[in-house]
PDB file of N, CA and C in Angstrom:
ATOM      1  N   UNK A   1     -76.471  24.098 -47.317  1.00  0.00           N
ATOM      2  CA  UNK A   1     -76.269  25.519 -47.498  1.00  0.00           C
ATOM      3  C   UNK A   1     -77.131  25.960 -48.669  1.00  0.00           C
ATOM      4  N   UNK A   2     -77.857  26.883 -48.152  1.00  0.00           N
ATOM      5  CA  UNK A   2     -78.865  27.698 -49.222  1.00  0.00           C
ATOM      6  C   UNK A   2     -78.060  28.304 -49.689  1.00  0.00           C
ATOM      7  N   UNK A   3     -78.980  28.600 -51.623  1.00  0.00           N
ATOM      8  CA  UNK A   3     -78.343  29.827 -52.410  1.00  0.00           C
ATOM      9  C   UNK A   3     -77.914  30.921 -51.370  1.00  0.00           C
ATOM     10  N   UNK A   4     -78.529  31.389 -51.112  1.00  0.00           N
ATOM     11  CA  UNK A   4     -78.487  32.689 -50.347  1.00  0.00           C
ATOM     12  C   UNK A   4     -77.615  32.537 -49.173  1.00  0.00           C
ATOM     13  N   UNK A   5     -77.384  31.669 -48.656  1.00  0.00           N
ATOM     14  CA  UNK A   5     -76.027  31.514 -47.474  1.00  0.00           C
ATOM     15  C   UNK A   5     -74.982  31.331 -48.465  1.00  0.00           C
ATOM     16  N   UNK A   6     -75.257  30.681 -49.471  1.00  0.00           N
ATOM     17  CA  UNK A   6     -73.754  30.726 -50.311  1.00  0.00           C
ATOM     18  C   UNK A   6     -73.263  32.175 -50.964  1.00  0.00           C
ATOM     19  N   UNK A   7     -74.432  32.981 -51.264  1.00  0.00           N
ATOM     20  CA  UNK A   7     -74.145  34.311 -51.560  1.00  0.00           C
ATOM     21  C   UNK A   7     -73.494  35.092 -50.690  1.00  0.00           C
ATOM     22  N   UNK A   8     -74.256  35.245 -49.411  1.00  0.00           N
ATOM     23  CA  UNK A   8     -73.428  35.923 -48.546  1.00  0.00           C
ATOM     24  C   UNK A   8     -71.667  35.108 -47.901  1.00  0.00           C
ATOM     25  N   UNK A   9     -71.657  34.510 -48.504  1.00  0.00           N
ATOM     26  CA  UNK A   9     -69.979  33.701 -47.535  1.00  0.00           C
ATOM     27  C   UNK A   9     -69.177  34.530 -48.016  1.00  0.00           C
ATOM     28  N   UNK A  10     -68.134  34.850 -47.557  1.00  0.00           N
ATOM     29  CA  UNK A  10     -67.289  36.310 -47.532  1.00  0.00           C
ATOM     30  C   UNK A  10     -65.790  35.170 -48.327  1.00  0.00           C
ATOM     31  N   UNK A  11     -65.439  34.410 -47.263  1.00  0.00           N
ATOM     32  CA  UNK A  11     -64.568  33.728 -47.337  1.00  0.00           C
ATOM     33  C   UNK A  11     -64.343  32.299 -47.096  1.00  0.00           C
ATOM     34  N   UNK A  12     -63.201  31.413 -47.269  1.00  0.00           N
ATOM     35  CA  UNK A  12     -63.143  30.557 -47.172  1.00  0.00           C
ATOM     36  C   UNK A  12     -61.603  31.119 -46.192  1.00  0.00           C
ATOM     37  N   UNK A  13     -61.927  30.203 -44.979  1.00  0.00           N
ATOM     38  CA  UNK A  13     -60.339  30.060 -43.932  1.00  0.00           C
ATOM     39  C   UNK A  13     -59.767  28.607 -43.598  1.00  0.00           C
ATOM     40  N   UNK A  14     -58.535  28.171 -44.280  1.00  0.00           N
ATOM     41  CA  UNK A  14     -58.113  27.216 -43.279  1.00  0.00           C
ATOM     42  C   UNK A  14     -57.361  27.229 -42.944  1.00  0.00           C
ATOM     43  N   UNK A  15     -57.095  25.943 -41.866  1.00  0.00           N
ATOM     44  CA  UNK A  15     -55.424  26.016 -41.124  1.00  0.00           C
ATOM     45  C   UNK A  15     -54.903  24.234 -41.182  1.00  0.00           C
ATOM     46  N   UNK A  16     -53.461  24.166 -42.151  1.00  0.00           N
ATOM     47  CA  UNK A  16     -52.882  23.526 -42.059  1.00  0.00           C
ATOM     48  C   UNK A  16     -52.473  22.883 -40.642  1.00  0.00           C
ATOM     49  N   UNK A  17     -51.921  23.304 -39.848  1.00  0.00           N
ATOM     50  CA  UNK A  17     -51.403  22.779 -38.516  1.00  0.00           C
ATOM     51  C   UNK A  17     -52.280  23.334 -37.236  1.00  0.00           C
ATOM     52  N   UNK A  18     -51.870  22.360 -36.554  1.00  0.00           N
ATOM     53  CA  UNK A  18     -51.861  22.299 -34.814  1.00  0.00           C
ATOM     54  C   UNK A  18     -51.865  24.241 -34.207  1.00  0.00           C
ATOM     55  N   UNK A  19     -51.812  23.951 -33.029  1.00  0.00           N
ATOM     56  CA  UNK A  19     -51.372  24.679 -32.090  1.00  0.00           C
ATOM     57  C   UNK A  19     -49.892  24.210 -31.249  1.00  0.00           C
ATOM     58  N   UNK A  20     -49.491  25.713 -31.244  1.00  0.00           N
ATOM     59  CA  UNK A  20     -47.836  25.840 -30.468  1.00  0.00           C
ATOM     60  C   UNK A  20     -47.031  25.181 -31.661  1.00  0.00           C
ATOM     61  N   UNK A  21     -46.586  25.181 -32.811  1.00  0.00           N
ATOM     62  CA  UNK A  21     -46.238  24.716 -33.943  1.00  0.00           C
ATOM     63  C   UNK A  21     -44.884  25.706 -34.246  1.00  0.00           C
ATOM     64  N   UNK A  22     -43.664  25.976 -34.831  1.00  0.00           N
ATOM     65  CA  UNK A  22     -42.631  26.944 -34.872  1.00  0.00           C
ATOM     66  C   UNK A  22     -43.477  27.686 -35.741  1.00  0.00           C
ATOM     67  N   UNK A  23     -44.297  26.718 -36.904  1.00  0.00           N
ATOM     68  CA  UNK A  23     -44.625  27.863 -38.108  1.00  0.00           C
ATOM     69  C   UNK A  23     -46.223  27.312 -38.420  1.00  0.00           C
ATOM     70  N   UNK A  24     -46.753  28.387 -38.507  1.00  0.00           N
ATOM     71  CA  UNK A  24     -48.435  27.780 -39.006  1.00  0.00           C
ATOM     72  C   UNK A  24     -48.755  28.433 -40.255  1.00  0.00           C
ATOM     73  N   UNK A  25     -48.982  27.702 -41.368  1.00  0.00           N
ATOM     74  CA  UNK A  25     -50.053  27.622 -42.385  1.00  0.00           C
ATOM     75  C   UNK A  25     -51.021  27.947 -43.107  1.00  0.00           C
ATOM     76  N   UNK A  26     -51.535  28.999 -43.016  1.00  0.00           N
ATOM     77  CA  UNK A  26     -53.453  29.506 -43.180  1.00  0.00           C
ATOM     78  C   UNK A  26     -53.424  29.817 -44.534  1.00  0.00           C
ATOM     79  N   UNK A  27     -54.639  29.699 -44.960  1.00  0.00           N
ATOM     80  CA  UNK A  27     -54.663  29.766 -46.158  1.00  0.00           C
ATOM     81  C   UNK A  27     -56.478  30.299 -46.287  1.00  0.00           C
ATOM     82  N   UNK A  28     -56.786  31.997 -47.094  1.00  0.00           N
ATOM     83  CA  UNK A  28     -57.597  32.617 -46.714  1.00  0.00           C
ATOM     84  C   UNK A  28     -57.946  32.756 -48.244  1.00  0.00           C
ATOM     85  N   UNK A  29     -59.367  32.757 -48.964  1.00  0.00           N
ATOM     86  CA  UNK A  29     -59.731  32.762 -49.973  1.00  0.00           C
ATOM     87  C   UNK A  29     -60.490  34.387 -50.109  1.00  0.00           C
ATOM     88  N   UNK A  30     -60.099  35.335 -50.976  1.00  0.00           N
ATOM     89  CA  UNK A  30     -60.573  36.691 -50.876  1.00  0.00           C
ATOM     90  C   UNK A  30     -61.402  36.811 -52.094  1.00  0.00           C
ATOM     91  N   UNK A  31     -62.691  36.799 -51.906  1.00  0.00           N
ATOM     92  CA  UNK A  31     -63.362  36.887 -53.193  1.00  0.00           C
ATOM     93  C   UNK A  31     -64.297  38.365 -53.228  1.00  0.00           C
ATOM     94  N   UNK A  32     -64.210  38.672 -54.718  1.00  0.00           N
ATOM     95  CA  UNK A  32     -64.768  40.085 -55.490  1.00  0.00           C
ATOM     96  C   UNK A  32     -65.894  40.507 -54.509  1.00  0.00           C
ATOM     97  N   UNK A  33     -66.588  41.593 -54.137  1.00  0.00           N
ATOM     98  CA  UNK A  33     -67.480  42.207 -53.730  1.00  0.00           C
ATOM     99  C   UNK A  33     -68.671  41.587 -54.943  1.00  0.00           C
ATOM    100  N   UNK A  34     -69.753  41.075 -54.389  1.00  0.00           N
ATOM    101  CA  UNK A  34     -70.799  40.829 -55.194  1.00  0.00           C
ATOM    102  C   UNK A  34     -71.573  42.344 -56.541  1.00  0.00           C
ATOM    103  N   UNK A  35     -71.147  43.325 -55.294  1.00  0.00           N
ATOM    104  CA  UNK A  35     -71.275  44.752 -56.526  1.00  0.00           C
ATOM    105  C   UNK A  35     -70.540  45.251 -56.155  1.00  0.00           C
ATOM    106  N   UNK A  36     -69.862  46.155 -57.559  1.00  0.00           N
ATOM    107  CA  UNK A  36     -68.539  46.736 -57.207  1.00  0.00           C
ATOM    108  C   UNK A  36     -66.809  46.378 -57.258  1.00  0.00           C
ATOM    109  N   UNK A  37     -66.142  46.858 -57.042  1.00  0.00           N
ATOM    110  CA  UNK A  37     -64.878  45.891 -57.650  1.00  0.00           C
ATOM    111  C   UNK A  37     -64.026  45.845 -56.251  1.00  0.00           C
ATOM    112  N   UNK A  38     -63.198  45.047 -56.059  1.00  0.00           N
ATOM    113  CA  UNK A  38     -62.528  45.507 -55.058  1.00  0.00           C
ATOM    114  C   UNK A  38     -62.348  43.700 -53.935  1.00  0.00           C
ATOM    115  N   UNK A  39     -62.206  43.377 -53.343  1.00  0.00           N
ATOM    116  CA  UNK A  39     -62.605  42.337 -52.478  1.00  0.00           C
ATOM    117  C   UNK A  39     -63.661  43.076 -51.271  1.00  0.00           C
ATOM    118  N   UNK A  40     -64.315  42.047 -50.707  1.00  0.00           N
ATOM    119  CA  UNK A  40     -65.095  42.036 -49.915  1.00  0.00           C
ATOM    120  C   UNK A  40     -65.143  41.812 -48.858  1.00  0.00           C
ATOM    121  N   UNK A  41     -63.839  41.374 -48.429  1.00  0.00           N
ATOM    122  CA  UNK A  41     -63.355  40.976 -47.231  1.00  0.00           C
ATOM    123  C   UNK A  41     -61.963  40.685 -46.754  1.00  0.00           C
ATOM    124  N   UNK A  42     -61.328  42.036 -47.100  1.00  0.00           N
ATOM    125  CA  UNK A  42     -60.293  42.340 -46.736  1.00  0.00           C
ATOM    126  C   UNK A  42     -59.851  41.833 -45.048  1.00  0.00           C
ATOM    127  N   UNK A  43     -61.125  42.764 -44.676  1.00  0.00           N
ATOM    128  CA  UNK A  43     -60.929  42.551 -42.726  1.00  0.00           C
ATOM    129  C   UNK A  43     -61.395  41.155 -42.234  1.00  0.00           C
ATOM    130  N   UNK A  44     -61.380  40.620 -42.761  1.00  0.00           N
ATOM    131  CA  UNK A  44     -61.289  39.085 -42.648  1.00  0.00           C
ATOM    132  C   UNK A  44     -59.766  38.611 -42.856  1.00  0.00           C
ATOM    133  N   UNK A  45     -58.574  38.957 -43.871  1.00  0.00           N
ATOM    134  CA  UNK A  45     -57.603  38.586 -43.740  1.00  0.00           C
ATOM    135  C   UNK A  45     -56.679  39.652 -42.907  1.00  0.00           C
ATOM    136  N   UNK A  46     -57.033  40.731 -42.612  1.00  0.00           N
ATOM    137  CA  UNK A  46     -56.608  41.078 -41.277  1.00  0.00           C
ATOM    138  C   UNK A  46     -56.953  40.710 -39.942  1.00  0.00           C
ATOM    139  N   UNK A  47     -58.328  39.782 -40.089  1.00  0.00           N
ATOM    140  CA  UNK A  47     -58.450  39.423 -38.556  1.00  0.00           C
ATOM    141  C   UNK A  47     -57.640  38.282 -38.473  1.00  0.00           C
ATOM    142  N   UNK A  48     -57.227  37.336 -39.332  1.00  0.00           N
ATOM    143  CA  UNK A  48     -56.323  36.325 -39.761  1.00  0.00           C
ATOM    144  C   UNK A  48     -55.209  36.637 -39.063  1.00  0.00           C
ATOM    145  N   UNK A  49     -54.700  37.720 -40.092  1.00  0.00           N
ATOM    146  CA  UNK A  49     -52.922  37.909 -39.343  1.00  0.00           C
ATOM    147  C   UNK A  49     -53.066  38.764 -37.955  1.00  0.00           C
ATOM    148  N   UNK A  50     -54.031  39.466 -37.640  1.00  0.00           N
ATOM    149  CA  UNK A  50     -53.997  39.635 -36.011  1.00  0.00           C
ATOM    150  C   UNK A  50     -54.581  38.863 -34.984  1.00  0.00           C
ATOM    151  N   UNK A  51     -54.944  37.592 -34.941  1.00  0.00           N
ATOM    152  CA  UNK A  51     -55.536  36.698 -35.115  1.00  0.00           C
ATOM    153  C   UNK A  51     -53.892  35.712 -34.598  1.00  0.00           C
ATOM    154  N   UNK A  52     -52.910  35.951 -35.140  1.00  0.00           N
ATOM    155  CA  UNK A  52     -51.886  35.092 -35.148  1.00  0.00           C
ATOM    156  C   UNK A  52     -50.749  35.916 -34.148  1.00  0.00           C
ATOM    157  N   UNK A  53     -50.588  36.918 -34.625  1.00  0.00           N
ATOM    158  CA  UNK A  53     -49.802  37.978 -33.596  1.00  0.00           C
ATOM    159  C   UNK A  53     -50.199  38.034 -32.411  1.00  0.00           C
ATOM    160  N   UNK A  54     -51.489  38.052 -32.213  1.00  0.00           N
ATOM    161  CA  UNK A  54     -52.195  37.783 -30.895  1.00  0.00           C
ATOM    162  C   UNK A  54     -51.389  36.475 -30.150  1.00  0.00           C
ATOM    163  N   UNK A  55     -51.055  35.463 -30.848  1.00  0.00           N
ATOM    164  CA  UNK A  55     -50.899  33.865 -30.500  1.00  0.00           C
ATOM    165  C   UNK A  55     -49.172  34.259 -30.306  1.00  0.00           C
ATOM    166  N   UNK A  56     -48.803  35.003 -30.762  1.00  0.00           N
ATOM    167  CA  UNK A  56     -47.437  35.227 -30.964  1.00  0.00           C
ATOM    168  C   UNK A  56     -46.191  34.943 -31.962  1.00  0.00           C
ATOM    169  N   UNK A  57     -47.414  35.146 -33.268  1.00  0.00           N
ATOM    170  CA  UNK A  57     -46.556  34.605 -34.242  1.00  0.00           C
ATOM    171  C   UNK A  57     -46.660  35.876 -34.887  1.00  0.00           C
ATOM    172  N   UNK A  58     -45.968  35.907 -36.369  1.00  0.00           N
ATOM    173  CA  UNK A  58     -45.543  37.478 -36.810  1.00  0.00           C
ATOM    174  C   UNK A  58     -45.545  36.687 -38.304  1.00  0.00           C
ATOM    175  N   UNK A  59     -46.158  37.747 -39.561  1.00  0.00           N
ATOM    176  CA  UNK A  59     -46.310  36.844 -40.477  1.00  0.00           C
ATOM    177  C   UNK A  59     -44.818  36.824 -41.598  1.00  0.00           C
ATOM    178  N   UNK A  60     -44.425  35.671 -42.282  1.00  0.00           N
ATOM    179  CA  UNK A  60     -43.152  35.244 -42.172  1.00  0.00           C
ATOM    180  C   UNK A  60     -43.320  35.226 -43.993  1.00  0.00           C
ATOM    181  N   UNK A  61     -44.342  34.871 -44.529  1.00  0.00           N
ATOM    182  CA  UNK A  61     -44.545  35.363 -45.885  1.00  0.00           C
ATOM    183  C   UNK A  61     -46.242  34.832 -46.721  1.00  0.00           C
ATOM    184  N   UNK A  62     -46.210  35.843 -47.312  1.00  0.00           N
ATOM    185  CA  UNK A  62     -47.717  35.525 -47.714  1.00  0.00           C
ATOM    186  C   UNK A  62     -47.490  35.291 -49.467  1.00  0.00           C
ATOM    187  N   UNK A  63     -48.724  34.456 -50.659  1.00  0.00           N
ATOM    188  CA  UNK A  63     -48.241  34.319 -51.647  1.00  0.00           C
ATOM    189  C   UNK A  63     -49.423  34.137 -52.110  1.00  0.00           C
ATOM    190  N   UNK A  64     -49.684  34.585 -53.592  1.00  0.00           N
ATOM    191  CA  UNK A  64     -51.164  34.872 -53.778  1.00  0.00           C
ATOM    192  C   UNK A  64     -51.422  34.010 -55.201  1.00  0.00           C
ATOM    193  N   UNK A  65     -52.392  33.718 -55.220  1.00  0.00           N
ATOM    194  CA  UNK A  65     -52.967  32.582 -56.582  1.00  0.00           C
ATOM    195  C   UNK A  65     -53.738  33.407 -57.017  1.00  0.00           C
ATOM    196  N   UNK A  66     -54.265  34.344 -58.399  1.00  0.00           N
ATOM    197  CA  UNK A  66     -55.794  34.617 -58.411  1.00  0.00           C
ATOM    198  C   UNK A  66     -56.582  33.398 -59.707  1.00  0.00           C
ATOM    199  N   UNK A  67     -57.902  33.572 -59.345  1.00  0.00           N
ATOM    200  CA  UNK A  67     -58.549  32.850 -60.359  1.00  0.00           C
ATOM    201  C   UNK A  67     -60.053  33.102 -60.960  1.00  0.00           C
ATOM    202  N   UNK A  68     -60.697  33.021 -61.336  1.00  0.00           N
ATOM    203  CA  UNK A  68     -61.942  33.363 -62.155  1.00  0.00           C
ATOM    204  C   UNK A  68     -62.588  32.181 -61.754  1.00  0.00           C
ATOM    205  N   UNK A  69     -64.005  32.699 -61.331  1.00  0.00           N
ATOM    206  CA  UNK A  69     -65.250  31.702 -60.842  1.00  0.00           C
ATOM    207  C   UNK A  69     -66.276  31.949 -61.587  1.00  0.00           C
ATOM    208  N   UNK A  70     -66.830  31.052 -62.254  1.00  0.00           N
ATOM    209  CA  UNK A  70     -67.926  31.076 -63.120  1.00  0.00           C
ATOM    210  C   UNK A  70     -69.095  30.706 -62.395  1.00  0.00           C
ATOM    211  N   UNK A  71     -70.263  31.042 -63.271  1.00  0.00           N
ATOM    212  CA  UNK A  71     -71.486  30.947 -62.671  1.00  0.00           C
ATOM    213  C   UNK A  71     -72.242  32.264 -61.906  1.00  0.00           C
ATOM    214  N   UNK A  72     -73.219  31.808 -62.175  1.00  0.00           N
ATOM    215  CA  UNK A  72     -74.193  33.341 -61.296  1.00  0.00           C
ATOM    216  C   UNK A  72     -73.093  33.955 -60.809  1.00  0.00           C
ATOM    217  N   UNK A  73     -73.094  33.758 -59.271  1.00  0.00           N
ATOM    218  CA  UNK A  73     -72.740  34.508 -58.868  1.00  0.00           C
ATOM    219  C   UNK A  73     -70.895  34.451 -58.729  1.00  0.00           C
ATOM    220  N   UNK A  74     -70.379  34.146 -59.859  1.00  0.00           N
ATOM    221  CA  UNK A  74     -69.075  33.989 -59.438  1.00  0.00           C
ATOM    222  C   UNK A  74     -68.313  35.215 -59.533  1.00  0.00           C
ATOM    223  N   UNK A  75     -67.050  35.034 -60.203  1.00  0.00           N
ATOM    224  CA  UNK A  75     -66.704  36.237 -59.092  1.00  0.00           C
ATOM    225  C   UNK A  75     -64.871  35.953 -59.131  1.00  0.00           C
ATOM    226  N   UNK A  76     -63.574  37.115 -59.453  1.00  0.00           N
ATOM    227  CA  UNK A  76     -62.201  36.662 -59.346  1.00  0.00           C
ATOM    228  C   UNK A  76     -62.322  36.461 -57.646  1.00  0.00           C
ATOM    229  N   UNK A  77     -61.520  35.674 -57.483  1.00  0.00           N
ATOM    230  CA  UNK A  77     -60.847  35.369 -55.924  1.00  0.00           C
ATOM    231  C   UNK A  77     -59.629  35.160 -56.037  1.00  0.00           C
ATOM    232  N   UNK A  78     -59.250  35.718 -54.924  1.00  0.00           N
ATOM    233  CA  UNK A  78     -57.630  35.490 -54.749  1.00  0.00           C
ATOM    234  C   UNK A  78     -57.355  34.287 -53.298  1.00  0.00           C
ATOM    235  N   UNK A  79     -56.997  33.135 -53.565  1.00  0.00           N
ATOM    236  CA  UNK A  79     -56.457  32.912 -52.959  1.00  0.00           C
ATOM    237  C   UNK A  79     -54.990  32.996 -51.972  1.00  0.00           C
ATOM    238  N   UNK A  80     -54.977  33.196 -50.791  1.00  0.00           N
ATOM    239  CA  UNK A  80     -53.565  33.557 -49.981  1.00  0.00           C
ATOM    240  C   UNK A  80     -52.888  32.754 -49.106  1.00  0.00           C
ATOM    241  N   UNK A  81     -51.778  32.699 -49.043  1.00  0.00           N
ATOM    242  CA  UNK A  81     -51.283  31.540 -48.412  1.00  0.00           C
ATOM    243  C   UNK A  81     -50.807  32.105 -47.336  1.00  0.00           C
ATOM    244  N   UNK A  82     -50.629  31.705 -46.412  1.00  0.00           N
ATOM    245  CA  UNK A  82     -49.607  32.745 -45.528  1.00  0.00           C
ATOM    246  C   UNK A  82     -48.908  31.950 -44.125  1.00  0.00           C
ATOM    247  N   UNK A  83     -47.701  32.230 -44.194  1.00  0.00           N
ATOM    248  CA  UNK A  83     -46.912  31.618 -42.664  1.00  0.00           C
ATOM    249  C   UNK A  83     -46.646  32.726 -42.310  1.00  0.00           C
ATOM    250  N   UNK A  84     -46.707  31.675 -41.307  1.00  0.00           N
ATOM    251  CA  UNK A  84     -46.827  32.542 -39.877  1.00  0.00           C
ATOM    252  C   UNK A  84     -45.476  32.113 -39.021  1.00  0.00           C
ATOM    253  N   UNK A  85     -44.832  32.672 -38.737  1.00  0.00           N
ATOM    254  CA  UNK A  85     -43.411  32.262 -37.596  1.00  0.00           C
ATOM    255  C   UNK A  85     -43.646  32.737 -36.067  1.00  0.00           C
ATOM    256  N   UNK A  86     -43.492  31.349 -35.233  1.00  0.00           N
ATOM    257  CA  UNK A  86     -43.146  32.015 -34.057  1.00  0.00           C
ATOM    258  C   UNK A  86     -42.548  32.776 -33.451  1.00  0.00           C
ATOM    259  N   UNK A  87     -42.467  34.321 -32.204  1.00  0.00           N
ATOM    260  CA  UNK A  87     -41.356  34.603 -32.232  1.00  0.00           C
ATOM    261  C   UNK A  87     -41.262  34.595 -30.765  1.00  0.00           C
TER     262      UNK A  87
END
């Protein structure tokens, strides 16, 4: 990964569990707008939780870390946790 692909990455997404699971896991990293204040990719953690509702889950609680990234281009990010419940 080039500087410049690392500049543009919006987010970081993962997923703890499987598929068809009672409860799933995700965990979505929201980092600062490179200019400007604000996050940069909000609609990224809405495509997340609609993304899951789609699957038929409904989100069951979300919980937030923030932290400070140093370097050029760093930047606060919030990390988010979020379950998801089947319904």
């Amino acid at each position: 990964m080039g500087f410049m692909d690392k500049a543009r990455e919006e987010s970081s997404y993962s997923v703890a569990s499987g598929n068809d699971q009672p409860y799933v896991v995700l965990q979505v990293t929201l980092k600062e707008k490179f200019i400007g204040t604000g996050s940069g990719n909000l609609t990224e953690l809405e495509n997340v939780i609609n993304k899951q509702a789609a699957k038929g889950y409904r989100l069951h609680t979300i919980t937030t870390a923030s932290a400070q990234s140093g370097g050029l281009l760093g930047g606060d990010r919030i990390q988010a946790t979020l379950v998801f419940e089947r319904i």
